[in-house]
N, C-alpha and C. Protein backbone atom coordinates (compact mmCIF):
# COMPACT_ATOMS: atom_id res chain seq x y z
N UNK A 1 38.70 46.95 -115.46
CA UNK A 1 37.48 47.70 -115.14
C UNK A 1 36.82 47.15 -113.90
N UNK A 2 36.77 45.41 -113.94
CA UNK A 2 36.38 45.29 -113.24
C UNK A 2 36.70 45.57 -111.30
N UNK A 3 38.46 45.51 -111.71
CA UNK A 3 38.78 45.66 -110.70
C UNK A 3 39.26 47.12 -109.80
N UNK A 4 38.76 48.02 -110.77
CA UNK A 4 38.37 49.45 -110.72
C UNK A 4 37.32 50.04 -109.79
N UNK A 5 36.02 49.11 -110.52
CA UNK A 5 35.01 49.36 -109.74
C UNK A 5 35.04 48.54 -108.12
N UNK A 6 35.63 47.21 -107.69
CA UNK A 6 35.91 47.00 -106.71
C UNK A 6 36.97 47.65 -105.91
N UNK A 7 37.94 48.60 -106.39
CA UNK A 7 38.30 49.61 -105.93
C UNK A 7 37.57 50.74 -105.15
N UNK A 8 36.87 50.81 -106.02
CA UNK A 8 35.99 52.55 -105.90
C UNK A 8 34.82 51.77 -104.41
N UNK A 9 34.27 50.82 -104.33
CA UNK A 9 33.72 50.10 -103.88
C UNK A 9 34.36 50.65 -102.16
N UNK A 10 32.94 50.90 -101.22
CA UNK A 10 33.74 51.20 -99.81
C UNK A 10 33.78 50.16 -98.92
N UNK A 11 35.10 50.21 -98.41
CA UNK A 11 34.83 49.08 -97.71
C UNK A 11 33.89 48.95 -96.38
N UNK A 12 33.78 47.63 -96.81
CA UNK A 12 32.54 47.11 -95.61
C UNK A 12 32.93 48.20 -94.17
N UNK A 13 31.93 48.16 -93.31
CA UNK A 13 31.42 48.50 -92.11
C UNK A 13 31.85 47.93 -91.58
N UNK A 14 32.95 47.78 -90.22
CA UNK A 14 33.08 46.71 -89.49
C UNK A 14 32.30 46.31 -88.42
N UNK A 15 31.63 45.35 -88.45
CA UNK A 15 30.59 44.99 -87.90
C UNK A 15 30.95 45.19 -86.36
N UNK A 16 30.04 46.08 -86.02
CA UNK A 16 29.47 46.10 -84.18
C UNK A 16 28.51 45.71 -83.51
N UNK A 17 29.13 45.06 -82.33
CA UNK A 17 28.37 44.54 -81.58
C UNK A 17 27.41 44.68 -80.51
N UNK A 18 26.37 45.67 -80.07
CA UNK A 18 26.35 46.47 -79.04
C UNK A 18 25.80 45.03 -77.72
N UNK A 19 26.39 45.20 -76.94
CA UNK A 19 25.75 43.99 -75.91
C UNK A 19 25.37 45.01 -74.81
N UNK A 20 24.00 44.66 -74.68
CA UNK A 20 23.38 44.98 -73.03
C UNK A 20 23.71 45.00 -72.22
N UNK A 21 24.15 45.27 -71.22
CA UNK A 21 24.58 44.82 -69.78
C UNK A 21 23.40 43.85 -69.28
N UNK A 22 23.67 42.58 -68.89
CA UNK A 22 22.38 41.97 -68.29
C UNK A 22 21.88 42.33 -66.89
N UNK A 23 20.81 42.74 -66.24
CA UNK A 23 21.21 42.65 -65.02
C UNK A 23 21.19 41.59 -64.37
N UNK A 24 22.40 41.55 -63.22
CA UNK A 24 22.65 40.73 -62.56
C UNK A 24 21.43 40.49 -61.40
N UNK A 25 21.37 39.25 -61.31
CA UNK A 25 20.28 38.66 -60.98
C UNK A 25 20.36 38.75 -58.92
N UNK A 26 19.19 39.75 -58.60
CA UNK A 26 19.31 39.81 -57.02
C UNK A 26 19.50 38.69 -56.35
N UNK A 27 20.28 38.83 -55.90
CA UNK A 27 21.05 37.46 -54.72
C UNK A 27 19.68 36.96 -53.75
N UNK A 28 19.24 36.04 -54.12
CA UNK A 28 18.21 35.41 -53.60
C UNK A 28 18.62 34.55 -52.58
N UNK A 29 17.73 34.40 -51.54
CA UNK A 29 18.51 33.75 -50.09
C UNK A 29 18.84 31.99 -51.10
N UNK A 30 19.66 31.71 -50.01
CA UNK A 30 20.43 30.38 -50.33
C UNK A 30 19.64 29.59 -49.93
N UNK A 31 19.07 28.38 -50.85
CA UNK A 31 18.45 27.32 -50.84
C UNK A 31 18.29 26.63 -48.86
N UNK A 32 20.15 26.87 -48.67
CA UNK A 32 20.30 26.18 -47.68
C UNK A 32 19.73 27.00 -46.85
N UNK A 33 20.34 28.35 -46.64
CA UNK A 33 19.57 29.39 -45.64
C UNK A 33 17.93 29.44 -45.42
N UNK A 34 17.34 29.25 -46.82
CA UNK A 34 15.70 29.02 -46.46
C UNK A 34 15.75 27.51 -45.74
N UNK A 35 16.17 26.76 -46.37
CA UNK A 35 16.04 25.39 -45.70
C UNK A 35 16.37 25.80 -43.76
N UNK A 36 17.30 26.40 -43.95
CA UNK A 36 17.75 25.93 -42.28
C UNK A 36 16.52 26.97 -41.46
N UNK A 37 16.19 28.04 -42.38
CA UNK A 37 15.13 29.25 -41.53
C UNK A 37 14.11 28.15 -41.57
N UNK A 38 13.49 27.23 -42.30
CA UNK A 38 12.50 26.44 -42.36
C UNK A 38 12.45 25.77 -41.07
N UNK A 39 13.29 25.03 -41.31
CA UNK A 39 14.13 23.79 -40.16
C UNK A 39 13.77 24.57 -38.97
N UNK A 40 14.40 25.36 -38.92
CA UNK A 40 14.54 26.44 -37.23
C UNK A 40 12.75 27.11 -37.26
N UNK A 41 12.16 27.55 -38.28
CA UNK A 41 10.86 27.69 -37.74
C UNK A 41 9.89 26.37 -37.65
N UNK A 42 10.33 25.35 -37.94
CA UNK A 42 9.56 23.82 -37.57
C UNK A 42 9.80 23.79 -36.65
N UNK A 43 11.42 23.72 -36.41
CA UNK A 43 11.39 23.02 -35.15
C UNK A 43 11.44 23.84 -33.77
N UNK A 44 11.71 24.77 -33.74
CA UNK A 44 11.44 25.57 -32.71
C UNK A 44 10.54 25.58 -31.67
N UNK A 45 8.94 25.28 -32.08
CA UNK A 45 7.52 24.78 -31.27
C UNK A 45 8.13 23.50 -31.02
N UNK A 46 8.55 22.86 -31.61
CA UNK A 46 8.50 21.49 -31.29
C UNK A 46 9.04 21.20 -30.14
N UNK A 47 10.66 21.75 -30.72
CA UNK A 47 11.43 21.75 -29.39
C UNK A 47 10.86 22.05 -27.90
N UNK A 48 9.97 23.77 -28.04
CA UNK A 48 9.81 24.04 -27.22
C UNK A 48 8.42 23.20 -26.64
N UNK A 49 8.09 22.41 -27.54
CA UNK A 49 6.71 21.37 -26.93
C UNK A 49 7.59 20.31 -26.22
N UNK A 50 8.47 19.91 -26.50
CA UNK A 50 9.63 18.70 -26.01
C UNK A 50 9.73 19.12 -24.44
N UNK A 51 10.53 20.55 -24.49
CA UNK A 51 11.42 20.68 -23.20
C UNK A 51 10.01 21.13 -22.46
N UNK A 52 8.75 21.33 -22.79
CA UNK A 52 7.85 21.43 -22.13
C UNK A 52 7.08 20.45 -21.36
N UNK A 53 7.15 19.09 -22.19
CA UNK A 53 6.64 17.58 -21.63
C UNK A 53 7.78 17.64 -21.03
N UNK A 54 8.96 17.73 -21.44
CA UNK A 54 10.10 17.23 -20.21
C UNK A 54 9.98 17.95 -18.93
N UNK A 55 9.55 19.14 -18.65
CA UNK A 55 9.35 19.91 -17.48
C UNK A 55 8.35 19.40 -16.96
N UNK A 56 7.39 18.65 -17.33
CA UNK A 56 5.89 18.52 -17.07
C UNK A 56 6.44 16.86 -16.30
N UNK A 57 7.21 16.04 -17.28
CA UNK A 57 7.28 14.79 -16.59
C UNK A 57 8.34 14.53 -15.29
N UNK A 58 9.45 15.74 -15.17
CA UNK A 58 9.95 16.37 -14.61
C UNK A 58 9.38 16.42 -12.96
N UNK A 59 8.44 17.15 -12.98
CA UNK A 59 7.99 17.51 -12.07
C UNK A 59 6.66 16.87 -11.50
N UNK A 60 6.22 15.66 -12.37
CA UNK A 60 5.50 14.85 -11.85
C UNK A 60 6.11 13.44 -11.80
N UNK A 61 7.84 13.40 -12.03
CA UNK A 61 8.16 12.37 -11.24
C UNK A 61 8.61 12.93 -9.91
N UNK A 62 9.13 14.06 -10.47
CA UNK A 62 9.53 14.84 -8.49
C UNK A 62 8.24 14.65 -7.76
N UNK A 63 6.82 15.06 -8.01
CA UNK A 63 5.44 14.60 -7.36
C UNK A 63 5.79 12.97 -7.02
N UNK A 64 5.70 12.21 -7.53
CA UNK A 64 5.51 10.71 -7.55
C UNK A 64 6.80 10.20 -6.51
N UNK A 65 7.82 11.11 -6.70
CA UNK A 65 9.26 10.76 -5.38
C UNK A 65 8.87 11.37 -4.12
N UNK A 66 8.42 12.39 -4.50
CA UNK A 66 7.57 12.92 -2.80
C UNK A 66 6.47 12.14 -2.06
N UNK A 67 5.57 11.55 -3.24
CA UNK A 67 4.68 11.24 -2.28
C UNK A 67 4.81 9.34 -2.44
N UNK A 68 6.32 8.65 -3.01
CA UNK A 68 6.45 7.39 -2.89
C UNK A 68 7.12 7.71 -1.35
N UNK A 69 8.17 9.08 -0.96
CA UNK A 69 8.64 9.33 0.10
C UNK A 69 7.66 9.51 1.36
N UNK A 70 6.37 10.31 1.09
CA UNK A 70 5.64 10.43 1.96
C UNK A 70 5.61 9.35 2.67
N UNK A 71 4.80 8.06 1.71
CA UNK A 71 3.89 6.85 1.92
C UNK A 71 5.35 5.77 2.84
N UNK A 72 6.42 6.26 2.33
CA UNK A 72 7.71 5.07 3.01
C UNK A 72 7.80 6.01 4.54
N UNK A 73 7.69 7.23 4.53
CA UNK A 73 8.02 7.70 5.98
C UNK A 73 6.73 7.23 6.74
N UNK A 74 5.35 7.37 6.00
CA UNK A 74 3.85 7.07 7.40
C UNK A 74 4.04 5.89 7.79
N UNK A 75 4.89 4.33 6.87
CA UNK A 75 5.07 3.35 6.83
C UNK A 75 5.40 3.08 8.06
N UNK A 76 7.26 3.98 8.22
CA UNK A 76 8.22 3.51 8.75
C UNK A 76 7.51 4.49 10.25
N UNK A 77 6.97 5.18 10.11
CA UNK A 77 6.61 5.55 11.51
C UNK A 77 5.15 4.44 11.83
N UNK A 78 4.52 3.99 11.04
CA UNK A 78 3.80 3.01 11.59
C UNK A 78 4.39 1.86 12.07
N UNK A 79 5.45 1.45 11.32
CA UNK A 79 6.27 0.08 11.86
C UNK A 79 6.76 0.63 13.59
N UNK A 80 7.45 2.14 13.74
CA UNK A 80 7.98 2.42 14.58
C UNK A 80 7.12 2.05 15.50
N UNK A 81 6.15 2.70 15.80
CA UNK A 81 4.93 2.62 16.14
C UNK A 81 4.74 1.41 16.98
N UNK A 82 4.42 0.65 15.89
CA UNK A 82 4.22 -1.15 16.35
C UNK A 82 5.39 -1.69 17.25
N UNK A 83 6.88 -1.10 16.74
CA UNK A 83 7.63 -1.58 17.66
C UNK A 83 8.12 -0.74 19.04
N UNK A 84 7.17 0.22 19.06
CA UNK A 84 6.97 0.85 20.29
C UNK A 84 6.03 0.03 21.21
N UNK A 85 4.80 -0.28 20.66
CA UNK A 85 3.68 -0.62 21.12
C UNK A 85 3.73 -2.32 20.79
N UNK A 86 4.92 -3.36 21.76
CA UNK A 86 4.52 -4.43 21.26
C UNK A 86 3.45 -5.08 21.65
N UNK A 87 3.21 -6.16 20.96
CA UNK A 87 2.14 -7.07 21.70
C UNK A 87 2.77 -7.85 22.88
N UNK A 88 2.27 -7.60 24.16
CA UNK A 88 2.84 -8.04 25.34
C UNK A 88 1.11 -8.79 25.95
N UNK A 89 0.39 -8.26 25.69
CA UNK A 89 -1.33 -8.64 26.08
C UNK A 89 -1.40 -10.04 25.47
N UNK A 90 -0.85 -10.24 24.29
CA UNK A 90 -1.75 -11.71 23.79
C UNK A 90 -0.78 -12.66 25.11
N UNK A 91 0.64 -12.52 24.83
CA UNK A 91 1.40 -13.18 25.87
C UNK A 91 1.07 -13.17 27.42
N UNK A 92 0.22 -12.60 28.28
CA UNK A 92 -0.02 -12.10 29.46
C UNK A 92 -1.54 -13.07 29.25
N UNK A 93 -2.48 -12.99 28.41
CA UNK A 93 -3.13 -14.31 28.21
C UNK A 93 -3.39 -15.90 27.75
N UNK A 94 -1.58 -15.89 27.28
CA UNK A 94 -1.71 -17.29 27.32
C UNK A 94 -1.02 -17.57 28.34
N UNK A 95 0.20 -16.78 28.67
CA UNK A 95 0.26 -16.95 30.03
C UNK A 95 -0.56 -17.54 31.04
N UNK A 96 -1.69 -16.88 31.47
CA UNK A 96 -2.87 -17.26 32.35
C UNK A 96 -3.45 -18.29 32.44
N UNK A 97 -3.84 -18.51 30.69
CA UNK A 97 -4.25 -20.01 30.81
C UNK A 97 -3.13 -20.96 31.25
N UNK A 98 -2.14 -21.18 30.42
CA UNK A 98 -1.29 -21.75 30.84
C UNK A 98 -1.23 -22.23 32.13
N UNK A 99 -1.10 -21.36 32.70
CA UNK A 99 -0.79 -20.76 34.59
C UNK A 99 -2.00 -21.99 34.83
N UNK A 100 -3.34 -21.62 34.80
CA UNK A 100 -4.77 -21.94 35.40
C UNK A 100 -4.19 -23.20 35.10
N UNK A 101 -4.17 -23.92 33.58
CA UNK A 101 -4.01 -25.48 33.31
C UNK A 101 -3.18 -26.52 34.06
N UNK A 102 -1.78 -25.53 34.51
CA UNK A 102 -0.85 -26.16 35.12
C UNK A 102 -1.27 -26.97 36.55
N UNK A 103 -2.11 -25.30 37.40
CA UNK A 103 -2.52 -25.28 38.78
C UNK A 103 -3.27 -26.67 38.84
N UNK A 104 -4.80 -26.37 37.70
CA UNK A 104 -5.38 -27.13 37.42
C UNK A 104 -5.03 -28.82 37.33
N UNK A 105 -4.47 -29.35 36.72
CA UNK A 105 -3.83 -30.54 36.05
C UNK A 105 -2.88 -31.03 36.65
N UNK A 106 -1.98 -30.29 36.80
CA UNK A 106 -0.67 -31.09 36.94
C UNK A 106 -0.64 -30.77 39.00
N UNK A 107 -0.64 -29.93 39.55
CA UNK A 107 -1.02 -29.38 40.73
C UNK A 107 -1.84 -29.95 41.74
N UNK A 108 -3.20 -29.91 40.38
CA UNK A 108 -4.43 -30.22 40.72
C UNK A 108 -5.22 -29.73 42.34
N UNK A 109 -5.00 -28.00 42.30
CA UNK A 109 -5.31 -27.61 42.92
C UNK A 109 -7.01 -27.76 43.04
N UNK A 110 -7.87 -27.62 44.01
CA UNK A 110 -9.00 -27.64 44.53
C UNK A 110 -9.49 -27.06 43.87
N UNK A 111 -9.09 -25.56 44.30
CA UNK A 111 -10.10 -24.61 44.33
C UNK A 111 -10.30 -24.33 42.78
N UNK A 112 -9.27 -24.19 41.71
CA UNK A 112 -9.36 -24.48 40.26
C UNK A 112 -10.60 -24.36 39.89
N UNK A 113 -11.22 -25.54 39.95
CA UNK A 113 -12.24 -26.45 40.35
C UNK A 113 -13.74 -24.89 40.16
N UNK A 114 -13.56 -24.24 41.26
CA UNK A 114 -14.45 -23.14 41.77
C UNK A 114 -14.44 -22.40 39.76
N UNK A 115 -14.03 -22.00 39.65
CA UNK A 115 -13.34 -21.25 38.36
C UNK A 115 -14.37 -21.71 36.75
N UNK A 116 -14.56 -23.31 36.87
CA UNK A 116 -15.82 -23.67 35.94
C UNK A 116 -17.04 -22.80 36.14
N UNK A 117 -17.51 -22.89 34.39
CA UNK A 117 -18.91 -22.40 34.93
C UNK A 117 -20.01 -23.75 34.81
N UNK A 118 -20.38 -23.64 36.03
CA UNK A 118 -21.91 -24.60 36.32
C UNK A 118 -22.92 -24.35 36.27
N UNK A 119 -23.71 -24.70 34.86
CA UNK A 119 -25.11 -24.46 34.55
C UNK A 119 -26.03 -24.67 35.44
N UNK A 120 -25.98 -25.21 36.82
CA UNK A 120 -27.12 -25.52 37.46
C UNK A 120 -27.22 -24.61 38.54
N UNK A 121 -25.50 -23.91 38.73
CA UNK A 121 -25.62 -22.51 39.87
C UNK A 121 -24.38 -22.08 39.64
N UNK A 122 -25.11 -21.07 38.36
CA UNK A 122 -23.52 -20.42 38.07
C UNK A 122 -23.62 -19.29 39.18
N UNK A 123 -21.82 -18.74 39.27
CA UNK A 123 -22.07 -17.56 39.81
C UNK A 123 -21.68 -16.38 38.68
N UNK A 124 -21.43 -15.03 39.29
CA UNK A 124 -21.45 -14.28 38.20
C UNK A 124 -19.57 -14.52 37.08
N UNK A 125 -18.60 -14.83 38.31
CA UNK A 125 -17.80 -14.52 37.72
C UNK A 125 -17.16 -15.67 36.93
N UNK A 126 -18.13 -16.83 37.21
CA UNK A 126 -17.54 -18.45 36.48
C UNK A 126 -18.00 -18.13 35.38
N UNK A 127 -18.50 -16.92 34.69
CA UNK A 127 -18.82 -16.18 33.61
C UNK A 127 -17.70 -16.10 32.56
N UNK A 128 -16.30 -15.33 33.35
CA UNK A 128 -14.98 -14.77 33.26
C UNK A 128 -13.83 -15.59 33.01
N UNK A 129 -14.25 -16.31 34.17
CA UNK A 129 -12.67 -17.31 34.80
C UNK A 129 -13.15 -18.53 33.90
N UNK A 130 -13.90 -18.81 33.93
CA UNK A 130 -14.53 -20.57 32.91
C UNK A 130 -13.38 -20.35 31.37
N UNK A 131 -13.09 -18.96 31.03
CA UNK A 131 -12.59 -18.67 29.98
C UNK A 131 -10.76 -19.03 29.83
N UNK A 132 -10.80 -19.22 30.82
CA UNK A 132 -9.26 -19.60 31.17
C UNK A 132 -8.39 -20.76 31.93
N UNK A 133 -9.89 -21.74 31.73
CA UNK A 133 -9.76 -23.12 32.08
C UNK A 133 -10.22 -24.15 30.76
N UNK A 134 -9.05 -25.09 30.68
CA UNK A 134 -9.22 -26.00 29.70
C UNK A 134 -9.61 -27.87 30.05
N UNK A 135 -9.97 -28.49 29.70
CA UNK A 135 -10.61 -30.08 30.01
C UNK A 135 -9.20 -30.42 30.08
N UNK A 136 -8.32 -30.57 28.81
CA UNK A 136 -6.77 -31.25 29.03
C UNK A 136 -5.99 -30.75 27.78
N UNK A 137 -5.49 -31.12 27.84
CA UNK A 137 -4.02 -30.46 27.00
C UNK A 137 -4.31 -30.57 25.31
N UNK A 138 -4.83 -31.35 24.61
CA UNK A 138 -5.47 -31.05 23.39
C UNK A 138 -6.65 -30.12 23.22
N UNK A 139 -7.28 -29.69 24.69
CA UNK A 139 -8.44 -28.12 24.04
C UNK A 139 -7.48 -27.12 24.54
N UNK A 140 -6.43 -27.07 25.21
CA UNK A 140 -5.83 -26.06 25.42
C UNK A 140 -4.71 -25.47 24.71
N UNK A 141 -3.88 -26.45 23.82
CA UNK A 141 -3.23 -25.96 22.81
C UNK A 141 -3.90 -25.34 21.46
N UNK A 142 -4.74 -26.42 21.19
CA UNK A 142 -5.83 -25.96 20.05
C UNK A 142 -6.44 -24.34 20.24
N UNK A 143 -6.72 -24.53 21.64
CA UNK A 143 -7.48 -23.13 21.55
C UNK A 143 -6.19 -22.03 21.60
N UNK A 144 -4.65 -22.25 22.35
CA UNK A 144 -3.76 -20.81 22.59
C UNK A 144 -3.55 -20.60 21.27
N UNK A 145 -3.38 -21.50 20.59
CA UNK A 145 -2.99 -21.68 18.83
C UNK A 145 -3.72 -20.50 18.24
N UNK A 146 -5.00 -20.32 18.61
CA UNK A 146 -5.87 -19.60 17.61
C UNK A 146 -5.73 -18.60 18.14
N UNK A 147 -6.01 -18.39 19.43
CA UNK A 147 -6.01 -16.95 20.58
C UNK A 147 -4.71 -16.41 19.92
N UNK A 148 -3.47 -16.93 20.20
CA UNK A 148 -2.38 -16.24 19.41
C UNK A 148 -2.23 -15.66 18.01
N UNK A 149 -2.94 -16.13 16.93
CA UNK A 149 -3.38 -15.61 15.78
C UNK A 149 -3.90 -14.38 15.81
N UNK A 150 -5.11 -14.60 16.26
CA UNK A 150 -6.05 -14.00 16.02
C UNK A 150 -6.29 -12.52 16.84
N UNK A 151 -5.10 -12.86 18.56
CA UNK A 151 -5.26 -12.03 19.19
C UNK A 151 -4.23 -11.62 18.84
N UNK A 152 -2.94 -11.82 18.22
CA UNK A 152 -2.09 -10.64 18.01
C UNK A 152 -2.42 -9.85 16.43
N UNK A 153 -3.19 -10.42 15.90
CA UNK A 153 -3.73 -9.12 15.15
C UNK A 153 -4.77 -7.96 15.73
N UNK A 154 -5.48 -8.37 16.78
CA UNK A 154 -6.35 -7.69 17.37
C UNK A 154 -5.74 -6.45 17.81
N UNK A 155 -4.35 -6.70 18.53
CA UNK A 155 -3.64 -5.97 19.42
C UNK A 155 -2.79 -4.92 18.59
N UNK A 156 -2.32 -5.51 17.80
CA UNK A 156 -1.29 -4.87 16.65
C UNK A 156 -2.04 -3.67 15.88
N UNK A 157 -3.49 -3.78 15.67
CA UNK A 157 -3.95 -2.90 15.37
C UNK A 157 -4.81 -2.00 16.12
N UNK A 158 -5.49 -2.55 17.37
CA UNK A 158 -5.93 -1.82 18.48
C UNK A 158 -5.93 -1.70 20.11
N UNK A 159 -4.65 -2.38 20.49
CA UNK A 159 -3.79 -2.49 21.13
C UNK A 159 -3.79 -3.28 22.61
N UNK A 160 -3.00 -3.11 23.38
CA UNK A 160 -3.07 -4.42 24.47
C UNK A 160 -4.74 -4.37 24.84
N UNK A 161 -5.26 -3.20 25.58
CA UNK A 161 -6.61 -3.24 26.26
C UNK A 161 -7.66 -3.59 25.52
N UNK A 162 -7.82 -3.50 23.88
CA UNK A 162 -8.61 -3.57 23.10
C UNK A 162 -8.68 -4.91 23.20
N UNK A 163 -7.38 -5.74 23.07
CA UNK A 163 -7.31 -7.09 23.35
C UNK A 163 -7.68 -8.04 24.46
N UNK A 164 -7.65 -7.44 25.82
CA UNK A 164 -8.61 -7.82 26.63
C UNK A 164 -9.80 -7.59 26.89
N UNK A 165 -10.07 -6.57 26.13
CA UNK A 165 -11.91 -6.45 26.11
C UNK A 165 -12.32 -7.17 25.39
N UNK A 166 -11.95 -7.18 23.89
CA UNK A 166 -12.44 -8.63 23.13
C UNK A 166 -12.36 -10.13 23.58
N UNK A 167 -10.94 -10.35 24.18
CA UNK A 167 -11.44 -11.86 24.80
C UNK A 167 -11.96 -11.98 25.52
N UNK A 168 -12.67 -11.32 26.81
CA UNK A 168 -13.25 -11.40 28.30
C UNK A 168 -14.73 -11.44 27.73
N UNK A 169 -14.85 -10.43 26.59
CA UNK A 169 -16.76 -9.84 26.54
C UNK A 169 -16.78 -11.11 25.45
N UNK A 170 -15.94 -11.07 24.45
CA UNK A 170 -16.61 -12.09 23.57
C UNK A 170 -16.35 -13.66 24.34
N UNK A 171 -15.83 -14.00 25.50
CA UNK A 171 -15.66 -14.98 25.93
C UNK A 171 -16.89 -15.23 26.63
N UNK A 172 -17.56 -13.92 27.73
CA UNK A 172 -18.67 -13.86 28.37
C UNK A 172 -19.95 -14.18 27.97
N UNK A 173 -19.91 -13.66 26.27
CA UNK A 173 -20.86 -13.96 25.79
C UNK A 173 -21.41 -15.37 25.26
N UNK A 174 -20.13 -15.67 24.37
CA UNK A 174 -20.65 -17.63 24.14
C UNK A 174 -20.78 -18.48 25.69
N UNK A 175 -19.91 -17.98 26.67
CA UNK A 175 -20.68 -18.46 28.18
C UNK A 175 -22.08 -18.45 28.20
N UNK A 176 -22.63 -16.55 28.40
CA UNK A 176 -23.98 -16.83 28.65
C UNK A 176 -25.24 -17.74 27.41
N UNK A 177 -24.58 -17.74 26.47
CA UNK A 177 -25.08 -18.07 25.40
C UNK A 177 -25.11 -19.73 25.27
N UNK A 178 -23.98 -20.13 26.09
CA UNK A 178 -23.92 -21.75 26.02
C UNK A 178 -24.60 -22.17 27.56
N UNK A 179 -24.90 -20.92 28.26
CA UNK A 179 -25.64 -21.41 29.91
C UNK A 179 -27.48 -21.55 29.67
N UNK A 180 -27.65 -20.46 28.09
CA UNK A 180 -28.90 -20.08 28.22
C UNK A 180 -29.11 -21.81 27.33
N UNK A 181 -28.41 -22.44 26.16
CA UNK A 181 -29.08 -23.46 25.40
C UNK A 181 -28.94 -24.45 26.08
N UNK A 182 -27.73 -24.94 26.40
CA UNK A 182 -27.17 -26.16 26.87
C UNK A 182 -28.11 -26.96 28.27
N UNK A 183 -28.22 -28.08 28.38
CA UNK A 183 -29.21 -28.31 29.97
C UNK A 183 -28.42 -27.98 30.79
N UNK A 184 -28.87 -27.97 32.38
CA UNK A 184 -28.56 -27.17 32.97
C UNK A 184 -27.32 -28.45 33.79
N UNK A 185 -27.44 -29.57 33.53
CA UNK A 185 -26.37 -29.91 34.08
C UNK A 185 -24.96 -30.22 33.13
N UNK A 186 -24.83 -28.93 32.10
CA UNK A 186 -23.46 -28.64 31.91
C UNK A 186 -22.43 -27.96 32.72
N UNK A 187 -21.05 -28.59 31.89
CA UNK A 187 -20.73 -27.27 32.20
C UNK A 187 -19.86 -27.00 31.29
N UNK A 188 -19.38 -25.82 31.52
CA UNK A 188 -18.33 -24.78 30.39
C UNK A 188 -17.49 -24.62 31.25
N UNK A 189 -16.47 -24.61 30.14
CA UNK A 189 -14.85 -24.07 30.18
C UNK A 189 -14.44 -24.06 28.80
N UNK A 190 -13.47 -23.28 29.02
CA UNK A 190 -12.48 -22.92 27.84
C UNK A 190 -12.77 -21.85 26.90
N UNK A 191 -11.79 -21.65 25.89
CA UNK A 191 -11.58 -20.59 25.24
C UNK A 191 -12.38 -20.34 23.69
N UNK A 192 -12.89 -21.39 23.53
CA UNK A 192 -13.39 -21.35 22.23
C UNK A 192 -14.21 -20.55 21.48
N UNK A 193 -15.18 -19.45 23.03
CA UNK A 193 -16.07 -18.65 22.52
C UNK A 193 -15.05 -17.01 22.19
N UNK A 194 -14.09 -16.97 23.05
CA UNK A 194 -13.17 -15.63 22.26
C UNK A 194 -12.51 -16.24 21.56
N UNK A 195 -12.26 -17.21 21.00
CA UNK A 195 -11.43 -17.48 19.99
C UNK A 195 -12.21 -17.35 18.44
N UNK A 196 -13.62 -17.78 18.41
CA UNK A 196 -14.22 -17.17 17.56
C UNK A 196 -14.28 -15.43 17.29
N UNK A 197 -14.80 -15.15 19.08
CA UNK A 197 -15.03 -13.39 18.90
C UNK A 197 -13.86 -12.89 18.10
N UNK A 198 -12.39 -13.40 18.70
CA UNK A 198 -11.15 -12.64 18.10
C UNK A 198 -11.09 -12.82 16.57
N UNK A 199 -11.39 -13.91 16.36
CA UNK A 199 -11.80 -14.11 14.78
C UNK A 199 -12.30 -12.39 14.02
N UNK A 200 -13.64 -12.66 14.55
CA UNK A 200 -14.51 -11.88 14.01
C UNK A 200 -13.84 -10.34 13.72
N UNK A 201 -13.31 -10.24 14.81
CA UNK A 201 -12.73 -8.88 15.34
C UNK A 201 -11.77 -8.54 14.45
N UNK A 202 -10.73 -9.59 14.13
CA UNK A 202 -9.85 -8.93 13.81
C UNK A 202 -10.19 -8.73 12.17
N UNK A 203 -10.95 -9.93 11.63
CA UNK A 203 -11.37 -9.99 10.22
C UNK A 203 -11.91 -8.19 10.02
N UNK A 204 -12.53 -7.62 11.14
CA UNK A 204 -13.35 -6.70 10.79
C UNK A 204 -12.09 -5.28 10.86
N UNK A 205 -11.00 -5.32 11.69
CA UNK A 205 -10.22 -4.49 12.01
C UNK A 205 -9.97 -4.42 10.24
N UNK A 206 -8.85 -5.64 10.25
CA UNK A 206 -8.74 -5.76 8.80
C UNK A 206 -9.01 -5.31 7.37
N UNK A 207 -10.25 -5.16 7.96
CA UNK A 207 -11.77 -4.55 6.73
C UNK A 207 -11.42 -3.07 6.62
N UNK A 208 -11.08 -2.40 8.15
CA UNK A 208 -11.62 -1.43 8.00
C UNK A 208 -10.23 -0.69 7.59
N UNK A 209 -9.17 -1.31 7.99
CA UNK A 209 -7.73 -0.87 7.28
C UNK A 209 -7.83 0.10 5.89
């Protein structure tokens, strides 16, 4: 009986499964692809801030080569310059003295002599010439020593004639200047009063460089 009624009994349902389709999940950009769009929109300004200082330093070292070029060409035409324009004036006045000391001294010409200036009856030009007569051979080296200093900077920067106006006027002047203090039975010679003036002169050329 019993196995009657498990007969009659229907068989089970076979179990079904219904499955969903899932949807597949939209292809979302690639980690790496955002990363590199990232990357490329960072760096992009940057870059272009980079190659922008580089254009900028670029063209203010090309500035800085032009005008280190400028400053070497005004140079080399100033050197030219100088060695166009030598100093031949300071040499043409020690010359002179020289010349005068020799006549003077070793010669011991007379008239030399005329060429001092004499405080008790100067004339006008023992004013001039007193400037190119020395006592003896220690005031006359001492003094070409300095004249050569002092007068080839004079010249180098304002040239042979500038150089004889400064030694003659500034020579004229410590003359009249040593005729007006000194008693009247001095006398003067030598170079010592343009050797100061040239001093002065050239210190001031110098200055104004």
């Amino acid at each position: 009986m019993a196995q009657q009624l498990l007969l009659l009994l229907p068989d089970p349902a076979p179990s079904r499964t219904f499955s969903k389709p899932l949807p597949s999940p939209s292809p979302s950009p690639s980690p790496s692809l955002s990363l590199t769009g990232l990357r490329l929109s960072s760096v992009c300004p940057t870059r272009r801030t980079v190659i922008t200082v580089a254009a900028v330093r670029r063209d203010l070292l090309r500035c800085g080569m032009r005008r280190s070029d400028l400053v070497a060409d005004l140079e080399l035409a100033k050197d030219k310059q100088w060695q166009g324009r030598r100093p031949n004036g300071i040499f043409w006045i020690l010359l002179l003295n020289v010349g005068v000391y020799i006549a003077d001294h070793m010669f011991q010409i007379q008239h030399i002599k005329a060429l001092y200036l004499y405080h008790a009856f100067p004339s006008w030009f023992q004013f001039v010439t007193s400037t190119f007569c020395h006592a003896n051979w220690h005031h006359l080296s001492s003094n070409l020593f300095f004249v050569y200093i002092f007068g080839k900077l004079v010249e180098e920067e304002e040239g042979s004639f500038a150089l004889w106006m400064s030694y003659i006027l500034t020579g004229v002047g410590a003359n009249l200047i040593s005729w007006l203090v000194l008693p009247m039975s001095s006398v003067s010679l030598g170079a010592s009063g343009a050797v100061f003036g040239l001093f002065t002169i050239s210190v001031l050329v110098k200055v104004n460089c």
